[in-house]
N, C-alpha and C. Protein backbone atom coordinates (compact mmCIF):
# COMPACT_ATOMS: atom_id res chain seq x y z
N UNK A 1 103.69 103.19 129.06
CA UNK A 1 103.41 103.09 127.63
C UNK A 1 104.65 103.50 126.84
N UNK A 2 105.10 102.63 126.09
CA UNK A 2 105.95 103.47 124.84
C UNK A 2 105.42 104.01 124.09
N UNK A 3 106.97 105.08 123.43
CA UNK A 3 106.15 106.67 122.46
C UNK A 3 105.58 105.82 120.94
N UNK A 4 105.80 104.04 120.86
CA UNK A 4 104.99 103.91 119.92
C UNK A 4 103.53 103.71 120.04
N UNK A 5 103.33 103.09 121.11
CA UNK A 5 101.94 102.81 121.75
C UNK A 5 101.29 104.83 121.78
N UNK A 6 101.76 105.40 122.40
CA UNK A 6 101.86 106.73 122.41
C UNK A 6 100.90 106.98 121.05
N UNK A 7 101.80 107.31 120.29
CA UNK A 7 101.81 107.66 118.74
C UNK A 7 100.36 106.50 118.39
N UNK A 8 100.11 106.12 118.45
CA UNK A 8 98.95 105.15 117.90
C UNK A 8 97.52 105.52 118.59
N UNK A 9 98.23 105.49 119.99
CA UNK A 9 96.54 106.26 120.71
C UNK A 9 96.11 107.77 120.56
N UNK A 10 97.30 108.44 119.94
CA UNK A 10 96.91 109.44 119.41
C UNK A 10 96.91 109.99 117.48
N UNK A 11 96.82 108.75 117.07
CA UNK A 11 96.49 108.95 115.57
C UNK A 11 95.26 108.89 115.21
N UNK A 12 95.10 110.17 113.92
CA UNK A 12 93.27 110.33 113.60
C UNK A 12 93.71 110.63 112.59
N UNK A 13 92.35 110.59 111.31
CA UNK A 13 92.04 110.29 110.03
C UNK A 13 92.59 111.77 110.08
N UNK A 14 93.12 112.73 109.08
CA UNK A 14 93.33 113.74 108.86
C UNK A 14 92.64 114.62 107.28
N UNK A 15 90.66 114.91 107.71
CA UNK A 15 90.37 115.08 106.64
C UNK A 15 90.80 116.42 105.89
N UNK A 16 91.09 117.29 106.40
CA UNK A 16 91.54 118.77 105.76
C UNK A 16 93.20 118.61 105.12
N UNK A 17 93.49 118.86 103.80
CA UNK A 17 94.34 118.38 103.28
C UNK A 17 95.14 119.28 102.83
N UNK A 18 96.22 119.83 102.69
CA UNK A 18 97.03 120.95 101.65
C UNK A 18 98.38 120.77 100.97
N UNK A 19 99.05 121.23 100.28
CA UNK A 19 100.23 120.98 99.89
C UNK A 19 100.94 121.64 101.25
N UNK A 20 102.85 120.69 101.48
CA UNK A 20 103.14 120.06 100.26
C UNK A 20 102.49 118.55 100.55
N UNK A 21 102.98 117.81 99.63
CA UNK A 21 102.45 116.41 100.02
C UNK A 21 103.67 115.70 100.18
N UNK A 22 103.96 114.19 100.92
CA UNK A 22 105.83 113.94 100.88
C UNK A 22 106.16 113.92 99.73
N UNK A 23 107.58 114.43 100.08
CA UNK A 23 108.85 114.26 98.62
C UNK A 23 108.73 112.68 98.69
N UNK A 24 109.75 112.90 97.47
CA UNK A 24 110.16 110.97 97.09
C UNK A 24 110.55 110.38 98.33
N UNK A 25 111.48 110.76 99.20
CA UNK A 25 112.52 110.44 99.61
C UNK A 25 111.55 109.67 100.92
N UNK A 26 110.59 110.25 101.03
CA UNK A 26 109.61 110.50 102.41
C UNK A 26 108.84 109.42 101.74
N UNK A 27 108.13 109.38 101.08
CA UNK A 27 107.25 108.73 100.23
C UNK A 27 107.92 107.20 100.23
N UNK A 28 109.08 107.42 100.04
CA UNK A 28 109.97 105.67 99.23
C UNK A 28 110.30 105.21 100.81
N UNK A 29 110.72 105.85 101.81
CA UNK A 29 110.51 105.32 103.27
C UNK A 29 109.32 104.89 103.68
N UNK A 30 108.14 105.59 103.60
CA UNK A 30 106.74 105.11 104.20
C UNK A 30 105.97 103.62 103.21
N UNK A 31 106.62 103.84 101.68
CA UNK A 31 105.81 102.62 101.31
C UNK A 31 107.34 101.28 101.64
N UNK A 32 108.41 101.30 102.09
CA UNK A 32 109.67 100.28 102.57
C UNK A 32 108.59 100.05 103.92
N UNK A 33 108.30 100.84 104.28
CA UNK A 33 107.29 100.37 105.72
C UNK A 33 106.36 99.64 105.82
N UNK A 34 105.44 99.70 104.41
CA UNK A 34 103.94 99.38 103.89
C UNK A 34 104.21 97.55 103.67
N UNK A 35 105.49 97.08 102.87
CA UNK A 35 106.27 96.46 102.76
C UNK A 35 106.81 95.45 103.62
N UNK A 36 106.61 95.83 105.18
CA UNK A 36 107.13 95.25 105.97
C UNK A 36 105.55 95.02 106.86
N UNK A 37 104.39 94.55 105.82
CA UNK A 37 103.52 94.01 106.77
C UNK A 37 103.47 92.35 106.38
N UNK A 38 102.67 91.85 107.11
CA UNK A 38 102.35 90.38 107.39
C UNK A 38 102.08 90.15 105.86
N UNK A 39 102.80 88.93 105.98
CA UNK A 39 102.80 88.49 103.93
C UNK A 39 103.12 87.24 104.05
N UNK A 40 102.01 86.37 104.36
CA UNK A 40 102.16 84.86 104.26
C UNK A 40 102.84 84.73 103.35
N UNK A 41 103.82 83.49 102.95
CA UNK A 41 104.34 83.19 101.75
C UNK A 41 105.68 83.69 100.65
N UNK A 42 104.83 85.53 101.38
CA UNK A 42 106.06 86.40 100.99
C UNK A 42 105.78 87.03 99.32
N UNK A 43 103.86 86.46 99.20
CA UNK A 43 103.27 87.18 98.02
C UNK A 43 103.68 88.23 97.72
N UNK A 44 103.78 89.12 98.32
CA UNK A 44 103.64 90.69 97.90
C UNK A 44 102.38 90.83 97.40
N UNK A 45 101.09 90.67 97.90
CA UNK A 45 100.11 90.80 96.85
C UNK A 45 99.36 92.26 97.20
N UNK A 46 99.87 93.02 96.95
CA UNK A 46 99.75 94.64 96.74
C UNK A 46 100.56 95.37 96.08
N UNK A 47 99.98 96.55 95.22
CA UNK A 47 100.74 97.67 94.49
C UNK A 47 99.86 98.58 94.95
N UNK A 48 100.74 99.83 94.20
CA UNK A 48 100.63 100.91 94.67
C UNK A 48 100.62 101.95 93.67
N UNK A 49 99.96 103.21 93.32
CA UNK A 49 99.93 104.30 92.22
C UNK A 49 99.62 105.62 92.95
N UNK A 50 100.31 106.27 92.24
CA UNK A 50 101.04 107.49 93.26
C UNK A 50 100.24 108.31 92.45
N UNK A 51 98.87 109.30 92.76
CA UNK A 51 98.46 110.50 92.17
C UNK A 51 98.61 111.66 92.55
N UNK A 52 99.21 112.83 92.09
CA UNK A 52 99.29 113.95 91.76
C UNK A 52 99.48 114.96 90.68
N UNK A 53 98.91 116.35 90.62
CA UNK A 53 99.27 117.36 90.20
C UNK A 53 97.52 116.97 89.06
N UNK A 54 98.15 117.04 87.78
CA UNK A 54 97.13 116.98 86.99
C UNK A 54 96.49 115.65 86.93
N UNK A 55 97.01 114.70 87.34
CA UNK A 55 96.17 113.20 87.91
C UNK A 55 95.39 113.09 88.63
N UNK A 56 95.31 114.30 89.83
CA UNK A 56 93.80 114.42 90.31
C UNK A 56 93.07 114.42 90.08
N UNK A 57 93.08 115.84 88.64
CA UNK A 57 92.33 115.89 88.47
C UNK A 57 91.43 114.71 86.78
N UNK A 58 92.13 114.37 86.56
CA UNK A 58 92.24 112.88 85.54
C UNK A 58 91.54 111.72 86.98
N UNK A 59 91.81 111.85 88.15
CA UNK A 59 91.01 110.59 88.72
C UNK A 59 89.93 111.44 88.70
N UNK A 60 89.48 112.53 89.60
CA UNK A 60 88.25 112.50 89.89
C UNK A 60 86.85 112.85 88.57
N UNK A 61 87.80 113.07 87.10
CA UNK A 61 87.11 112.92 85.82
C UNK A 61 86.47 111.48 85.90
N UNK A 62 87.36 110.49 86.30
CA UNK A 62 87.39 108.73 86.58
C UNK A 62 86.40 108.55 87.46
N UNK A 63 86.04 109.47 88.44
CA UNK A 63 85.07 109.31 89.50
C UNK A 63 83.70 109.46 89.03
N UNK A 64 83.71 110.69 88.35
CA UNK A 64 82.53 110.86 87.65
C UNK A 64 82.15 110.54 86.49
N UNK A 65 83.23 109.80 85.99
CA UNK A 65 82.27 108.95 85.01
C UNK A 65 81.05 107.83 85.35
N UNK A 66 81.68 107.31 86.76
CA UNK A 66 80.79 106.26 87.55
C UNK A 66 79.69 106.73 87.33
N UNK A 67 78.98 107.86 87.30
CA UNK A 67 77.57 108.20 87.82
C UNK A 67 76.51 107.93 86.05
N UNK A 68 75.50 107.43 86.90
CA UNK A 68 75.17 107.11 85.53
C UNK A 68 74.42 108.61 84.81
N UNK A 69 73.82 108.37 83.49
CA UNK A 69 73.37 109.57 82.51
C UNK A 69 72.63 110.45 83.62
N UNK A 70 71.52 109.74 83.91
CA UNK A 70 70.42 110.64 84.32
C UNK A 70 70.86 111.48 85.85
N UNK A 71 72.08 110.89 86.09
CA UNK A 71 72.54 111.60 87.61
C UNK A 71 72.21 112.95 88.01
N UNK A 72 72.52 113.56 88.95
CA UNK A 72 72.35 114.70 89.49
C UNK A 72 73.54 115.78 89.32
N UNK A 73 73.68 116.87 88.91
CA UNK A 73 75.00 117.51 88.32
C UNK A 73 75.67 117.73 89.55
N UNK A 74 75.35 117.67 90.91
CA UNK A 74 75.64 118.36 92.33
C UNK A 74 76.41 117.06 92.56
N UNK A 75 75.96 115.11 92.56
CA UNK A 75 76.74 114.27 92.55
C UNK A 75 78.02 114.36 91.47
N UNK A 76 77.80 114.82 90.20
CA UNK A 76 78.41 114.22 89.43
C UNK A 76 79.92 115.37 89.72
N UNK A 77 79.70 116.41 90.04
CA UNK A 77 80.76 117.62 90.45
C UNK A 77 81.28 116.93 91.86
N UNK A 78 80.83 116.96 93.00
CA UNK A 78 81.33 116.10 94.19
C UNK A 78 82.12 115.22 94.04
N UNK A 79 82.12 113.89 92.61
CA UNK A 79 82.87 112.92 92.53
C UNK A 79 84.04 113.69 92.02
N UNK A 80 83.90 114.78 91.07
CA UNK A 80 84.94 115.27 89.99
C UNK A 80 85.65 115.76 90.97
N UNK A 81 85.47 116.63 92.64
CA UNK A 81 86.27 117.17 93.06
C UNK A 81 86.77 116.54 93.91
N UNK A 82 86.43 115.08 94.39
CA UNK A 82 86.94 115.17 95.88
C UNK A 82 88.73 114.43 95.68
N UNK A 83 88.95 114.13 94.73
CA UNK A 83 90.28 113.88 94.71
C UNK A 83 91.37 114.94 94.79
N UNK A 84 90.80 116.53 94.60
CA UNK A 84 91.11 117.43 94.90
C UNK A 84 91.41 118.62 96.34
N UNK A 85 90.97 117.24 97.33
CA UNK A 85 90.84 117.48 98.87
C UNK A 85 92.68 117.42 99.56
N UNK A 86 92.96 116.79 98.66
CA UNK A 86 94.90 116.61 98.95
C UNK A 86 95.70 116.74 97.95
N UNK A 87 96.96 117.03 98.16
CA UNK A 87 97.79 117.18 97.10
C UNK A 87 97.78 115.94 96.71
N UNK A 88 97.88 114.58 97.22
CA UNK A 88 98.30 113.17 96.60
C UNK A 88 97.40 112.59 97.02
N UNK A 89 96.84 111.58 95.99
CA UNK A 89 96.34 110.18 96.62
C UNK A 89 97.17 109.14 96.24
N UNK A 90 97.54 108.13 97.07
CA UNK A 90 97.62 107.04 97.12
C UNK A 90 96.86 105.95 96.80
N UNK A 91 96.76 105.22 95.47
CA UNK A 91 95.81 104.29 95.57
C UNK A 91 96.79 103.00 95.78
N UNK A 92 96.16 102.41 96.70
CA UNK A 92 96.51 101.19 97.41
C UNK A 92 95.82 99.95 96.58
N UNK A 93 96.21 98.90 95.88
CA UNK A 93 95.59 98.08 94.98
C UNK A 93 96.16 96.38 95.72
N UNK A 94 95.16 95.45 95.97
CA UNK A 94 95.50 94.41 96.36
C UNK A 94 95.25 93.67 95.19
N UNK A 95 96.34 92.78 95.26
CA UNK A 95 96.71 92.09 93.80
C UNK A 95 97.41 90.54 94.47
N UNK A 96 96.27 90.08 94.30
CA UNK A 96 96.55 88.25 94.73
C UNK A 96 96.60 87.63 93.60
N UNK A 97 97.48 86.68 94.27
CA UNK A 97 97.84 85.16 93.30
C UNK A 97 97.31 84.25 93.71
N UNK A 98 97.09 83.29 93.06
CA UNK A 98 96.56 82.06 93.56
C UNK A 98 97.71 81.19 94.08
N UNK A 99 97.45 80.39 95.56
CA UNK A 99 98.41 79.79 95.89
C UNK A 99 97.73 78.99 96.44
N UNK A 100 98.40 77.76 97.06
CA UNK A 100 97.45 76.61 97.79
C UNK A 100 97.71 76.83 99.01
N UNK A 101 98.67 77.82 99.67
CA UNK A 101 98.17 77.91 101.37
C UNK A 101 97.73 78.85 101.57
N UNK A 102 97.62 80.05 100.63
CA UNK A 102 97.10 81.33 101.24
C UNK A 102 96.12 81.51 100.29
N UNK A 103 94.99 81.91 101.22
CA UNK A 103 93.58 81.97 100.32
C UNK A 103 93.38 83.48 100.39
N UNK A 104 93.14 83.98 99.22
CA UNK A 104 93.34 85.39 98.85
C UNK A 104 92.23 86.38 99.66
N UNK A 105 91.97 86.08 100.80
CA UNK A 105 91.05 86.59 101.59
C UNK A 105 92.40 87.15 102.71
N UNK A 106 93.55 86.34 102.77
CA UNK A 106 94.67 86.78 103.84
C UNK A 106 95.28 87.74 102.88
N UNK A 107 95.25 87.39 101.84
CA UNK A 107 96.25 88.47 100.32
C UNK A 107 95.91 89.80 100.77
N UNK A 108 93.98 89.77 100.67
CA UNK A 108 93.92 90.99 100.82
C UNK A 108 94.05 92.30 101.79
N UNK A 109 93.62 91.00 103.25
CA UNK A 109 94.18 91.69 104.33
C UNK A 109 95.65 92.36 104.37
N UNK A 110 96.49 91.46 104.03
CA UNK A 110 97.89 91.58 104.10
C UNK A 110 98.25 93.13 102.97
N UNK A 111 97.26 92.96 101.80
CA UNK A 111 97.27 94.39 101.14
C UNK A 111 96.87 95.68 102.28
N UNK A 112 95.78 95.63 103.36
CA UNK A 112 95.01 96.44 103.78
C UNK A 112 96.12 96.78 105.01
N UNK A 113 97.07 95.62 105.82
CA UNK A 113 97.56 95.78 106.49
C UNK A 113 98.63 97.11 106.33
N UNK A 114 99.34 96.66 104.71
CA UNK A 114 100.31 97.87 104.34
C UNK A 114 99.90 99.00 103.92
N UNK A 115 98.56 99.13 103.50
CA UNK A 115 98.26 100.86 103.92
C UNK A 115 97.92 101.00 105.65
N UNK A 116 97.71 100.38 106.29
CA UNK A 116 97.91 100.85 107.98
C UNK A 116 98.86 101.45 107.89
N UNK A 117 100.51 100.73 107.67
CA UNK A 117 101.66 100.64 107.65
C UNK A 117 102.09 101.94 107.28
N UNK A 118 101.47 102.41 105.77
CA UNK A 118 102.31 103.31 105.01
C UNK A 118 101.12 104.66 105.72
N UNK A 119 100.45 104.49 106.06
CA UNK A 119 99.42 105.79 106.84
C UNK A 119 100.42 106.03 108.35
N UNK A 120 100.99 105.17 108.87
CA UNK A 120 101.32 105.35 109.96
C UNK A 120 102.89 106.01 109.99
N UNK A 121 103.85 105.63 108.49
CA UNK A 121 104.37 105.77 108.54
C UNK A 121 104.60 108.01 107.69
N UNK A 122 103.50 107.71 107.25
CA UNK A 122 102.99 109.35 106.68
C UNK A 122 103.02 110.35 107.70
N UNK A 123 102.12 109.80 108.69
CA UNK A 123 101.74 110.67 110.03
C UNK A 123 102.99 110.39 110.87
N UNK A 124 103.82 109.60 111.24
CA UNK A 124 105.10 109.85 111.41
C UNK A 124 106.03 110.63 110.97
N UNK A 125 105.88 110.86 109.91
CA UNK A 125 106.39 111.59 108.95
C UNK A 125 105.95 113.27 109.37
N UNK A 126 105.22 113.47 109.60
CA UNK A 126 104.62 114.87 110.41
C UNK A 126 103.58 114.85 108.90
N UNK A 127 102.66 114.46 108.17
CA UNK A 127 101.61 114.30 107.33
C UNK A 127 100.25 113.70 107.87
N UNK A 128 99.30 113.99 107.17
CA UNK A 128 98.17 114.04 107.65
C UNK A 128 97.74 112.99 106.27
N UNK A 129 96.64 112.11 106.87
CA UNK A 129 96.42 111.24 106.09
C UNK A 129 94.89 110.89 105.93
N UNK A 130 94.28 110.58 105.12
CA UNK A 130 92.62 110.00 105.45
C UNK A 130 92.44 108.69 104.05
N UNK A 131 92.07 107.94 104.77
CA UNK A 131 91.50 106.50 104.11
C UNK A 131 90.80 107.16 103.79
N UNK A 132 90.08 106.48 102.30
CA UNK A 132 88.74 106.91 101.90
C UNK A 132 88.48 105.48 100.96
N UNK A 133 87.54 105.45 100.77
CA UNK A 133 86.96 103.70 99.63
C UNK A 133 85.58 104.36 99.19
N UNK A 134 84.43 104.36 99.26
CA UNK A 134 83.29 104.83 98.77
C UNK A 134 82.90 103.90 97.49
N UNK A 135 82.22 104.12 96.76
CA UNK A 135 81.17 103.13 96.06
C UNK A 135 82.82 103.32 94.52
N UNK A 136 83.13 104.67 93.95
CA UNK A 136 84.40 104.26 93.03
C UNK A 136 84.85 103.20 93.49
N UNK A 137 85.68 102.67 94.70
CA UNK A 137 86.73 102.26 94.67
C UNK A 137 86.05 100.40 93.99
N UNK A 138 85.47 100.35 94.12
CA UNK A 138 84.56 98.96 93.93
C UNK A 138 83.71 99.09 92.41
N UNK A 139 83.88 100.08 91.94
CA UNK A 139 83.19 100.48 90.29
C UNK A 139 84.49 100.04 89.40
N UNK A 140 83.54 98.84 88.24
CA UNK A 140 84.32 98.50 87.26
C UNK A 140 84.98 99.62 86.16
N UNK A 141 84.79 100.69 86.03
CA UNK A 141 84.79 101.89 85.33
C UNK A 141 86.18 102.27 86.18
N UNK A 142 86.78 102.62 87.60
CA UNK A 142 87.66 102.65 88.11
C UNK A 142 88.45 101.80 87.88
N UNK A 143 87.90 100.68 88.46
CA UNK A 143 89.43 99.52 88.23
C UNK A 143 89.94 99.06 86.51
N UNK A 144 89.23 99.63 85.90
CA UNK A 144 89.42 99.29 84.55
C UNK A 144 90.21 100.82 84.17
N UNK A 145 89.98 102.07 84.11
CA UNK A 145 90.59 103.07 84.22
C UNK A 145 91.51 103.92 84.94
N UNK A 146 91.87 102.34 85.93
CA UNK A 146 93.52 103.00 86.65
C UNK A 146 94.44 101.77 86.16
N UNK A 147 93.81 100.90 85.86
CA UNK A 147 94.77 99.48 84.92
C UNK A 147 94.35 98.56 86.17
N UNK A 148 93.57 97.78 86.73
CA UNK A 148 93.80 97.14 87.76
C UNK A 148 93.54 95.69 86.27
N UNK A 149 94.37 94.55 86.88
CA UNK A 149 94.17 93.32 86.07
C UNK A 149 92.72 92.56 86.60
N UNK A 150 92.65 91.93 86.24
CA UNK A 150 91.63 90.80 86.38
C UNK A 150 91.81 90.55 88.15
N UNK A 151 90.87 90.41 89.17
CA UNK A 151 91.56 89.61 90.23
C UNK A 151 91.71 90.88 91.33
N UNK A 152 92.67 92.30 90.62
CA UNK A 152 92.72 92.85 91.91
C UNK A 152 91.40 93.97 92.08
N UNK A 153 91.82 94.67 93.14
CA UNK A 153 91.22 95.69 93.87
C UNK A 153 91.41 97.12 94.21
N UNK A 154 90.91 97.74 95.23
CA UNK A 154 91.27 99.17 95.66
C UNK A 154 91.06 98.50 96.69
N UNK A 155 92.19 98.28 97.64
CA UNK A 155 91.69 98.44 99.17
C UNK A 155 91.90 100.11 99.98
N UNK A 156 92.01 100.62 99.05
CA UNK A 156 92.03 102.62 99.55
C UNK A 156 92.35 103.35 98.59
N UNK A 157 92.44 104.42 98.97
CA UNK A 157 92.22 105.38 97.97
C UNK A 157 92.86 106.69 99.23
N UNK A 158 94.29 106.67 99.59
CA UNK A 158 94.71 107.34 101.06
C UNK A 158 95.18 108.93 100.46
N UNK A 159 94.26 109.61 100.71
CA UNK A 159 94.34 110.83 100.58
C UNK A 159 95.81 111.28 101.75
N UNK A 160 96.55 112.35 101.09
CA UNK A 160 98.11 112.63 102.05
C UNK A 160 98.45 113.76 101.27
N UNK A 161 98.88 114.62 102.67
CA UNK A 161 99.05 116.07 102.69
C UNK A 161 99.49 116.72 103.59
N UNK A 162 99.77 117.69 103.61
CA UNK A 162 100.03 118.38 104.92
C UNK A 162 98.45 118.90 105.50
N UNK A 163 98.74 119.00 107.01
CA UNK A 163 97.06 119.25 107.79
C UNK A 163 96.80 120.54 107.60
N UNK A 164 95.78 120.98 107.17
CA UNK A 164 95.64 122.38 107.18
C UNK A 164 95.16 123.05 108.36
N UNK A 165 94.02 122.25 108.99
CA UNK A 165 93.26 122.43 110.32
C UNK A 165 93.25 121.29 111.45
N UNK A 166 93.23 120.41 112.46
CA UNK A 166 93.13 119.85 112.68
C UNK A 166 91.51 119.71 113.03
N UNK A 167 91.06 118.40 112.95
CA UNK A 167 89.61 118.49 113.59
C UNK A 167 89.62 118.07 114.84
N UNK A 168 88.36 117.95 115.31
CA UNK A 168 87.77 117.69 116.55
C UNK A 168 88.44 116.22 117.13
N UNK A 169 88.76 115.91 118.52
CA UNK A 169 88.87 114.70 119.05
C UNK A 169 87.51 114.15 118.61
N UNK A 170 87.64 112.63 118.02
CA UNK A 170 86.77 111.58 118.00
C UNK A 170 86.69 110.93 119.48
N UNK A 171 85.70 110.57 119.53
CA UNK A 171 85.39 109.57 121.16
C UNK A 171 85.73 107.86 120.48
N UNK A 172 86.57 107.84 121.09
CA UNK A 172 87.07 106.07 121.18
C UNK A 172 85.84 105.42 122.15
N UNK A 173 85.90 104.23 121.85
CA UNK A 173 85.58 103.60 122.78
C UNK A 173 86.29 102.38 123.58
N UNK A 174 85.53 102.38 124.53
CA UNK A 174 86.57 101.66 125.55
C UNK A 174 86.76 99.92 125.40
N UNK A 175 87.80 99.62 125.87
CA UNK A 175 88.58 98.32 125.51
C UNK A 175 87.28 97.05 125.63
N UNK A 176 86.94 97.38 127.23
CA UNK A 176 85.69 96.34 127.46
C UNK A 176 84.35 96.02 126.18
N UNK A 177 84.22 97.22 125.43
CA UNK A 177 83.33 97.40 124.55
C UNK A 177 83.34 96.20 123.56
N UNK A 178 84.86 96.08 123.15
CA UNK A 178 84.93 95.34 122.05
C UNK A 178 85.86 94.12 122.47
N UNK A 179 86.06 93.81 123.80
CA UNK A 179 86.97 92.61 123.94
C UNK A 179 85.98 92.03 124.45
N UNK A 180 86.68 90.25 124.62
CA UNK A 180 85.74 89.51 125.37
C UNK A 180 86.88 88.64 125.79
N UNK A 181 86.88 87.62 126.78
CA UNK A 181 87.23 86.51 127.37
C UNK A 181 86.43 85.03 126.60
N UNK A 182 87.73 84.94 126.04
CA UNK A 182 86.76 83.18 125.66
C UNK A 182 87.58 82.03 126.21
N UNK A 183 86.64 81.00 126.32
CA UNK A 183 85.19 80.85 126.91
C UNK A 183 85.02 81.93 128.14
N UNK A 184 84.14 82.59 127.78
CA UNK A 184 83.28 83.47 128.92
C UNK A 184 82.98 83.07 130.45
């Protein structure tokens, strides 16, 4: 096995989060990485918005506005804090064009591919990382209150930090599980 194959069978979501979170320098390397995924055409159809410090706490105000009047004050505090689980989030935004060979179903993958990219390149980085999406990232109240245009999305919302704890090994499952031979 190579130490990249290596490095991949041993990468996990990293939910416990702390400062610091990467500098620029760290940060402007991992999204040049994000950058270098599969891009029919050569769209670029992804951006990117960098949250920290008092923008946390300005998103997860954004979170809880989602909840409607009559909500529960225990939901509506949960949304307000959890952007507060890392020093930075990353929101990852897929932003397609219309083109006649690429149907914006590859756009978006190709968005989803470069947060793989820029997560892999975090935890390379010696950072701890966790995808997160939940019912915000898909609320018109979000995409209208981080600027998304007409068209795009949140394909994440990548919480990044240094690890505070590590958690438990997850159980993978095995190759046979999910491959097949075709025709069978």
């Amino acid at each position: 096995m190579t130490v990249f194959c290596d490095f991949l069978l041993n990468r996990v979501s990293e939910p416990r989060l702390q400062a610091p979170a990467p500098d620029r320098e760290t940060l402007d390397r991992a999204f040049a990485c994000a950058a270098r995924a599969p891009d029919h055409a050569l769209l670029r159809p992804w951006r990117y918005l960098v949250v920290e410090g008092e923008g946390l706490e300005a998103l997860g105000d954004l979170f809880a506005s989602t909840c409607p009047n009559n909500s529960d004050e225990r939901q509506i505090e949960k949304l307000r804090k959890s952007p507060l689980r890392a020093p930075m989030v990353i929101v990852a935004i897929a932003s397609p064009t219309a083109h006649p060979k690429v149907p914006e179903v590859e756009q978006i993958m190709s968005a989803a591919a470069g947060v793989s990219f820029l997560e892999l390149a975090l935890q390379d980085a010696g950072y701890g990382v966790m995808w997160r999406t939940g019912s915000v990232a898909y609320h018109s109240v979000v995409r209208s209150g981080l600027g998304l245009a007409e068209g795009e999305s949140v394909v994440a919302f990548l919480y990044t930090g240094t690890v505070s704890s590590e958690k438990p090994p997850v159980p993978r499952p095995e190759v046979s599980d999910f491959v097949q031979r075709w025709p069978g």
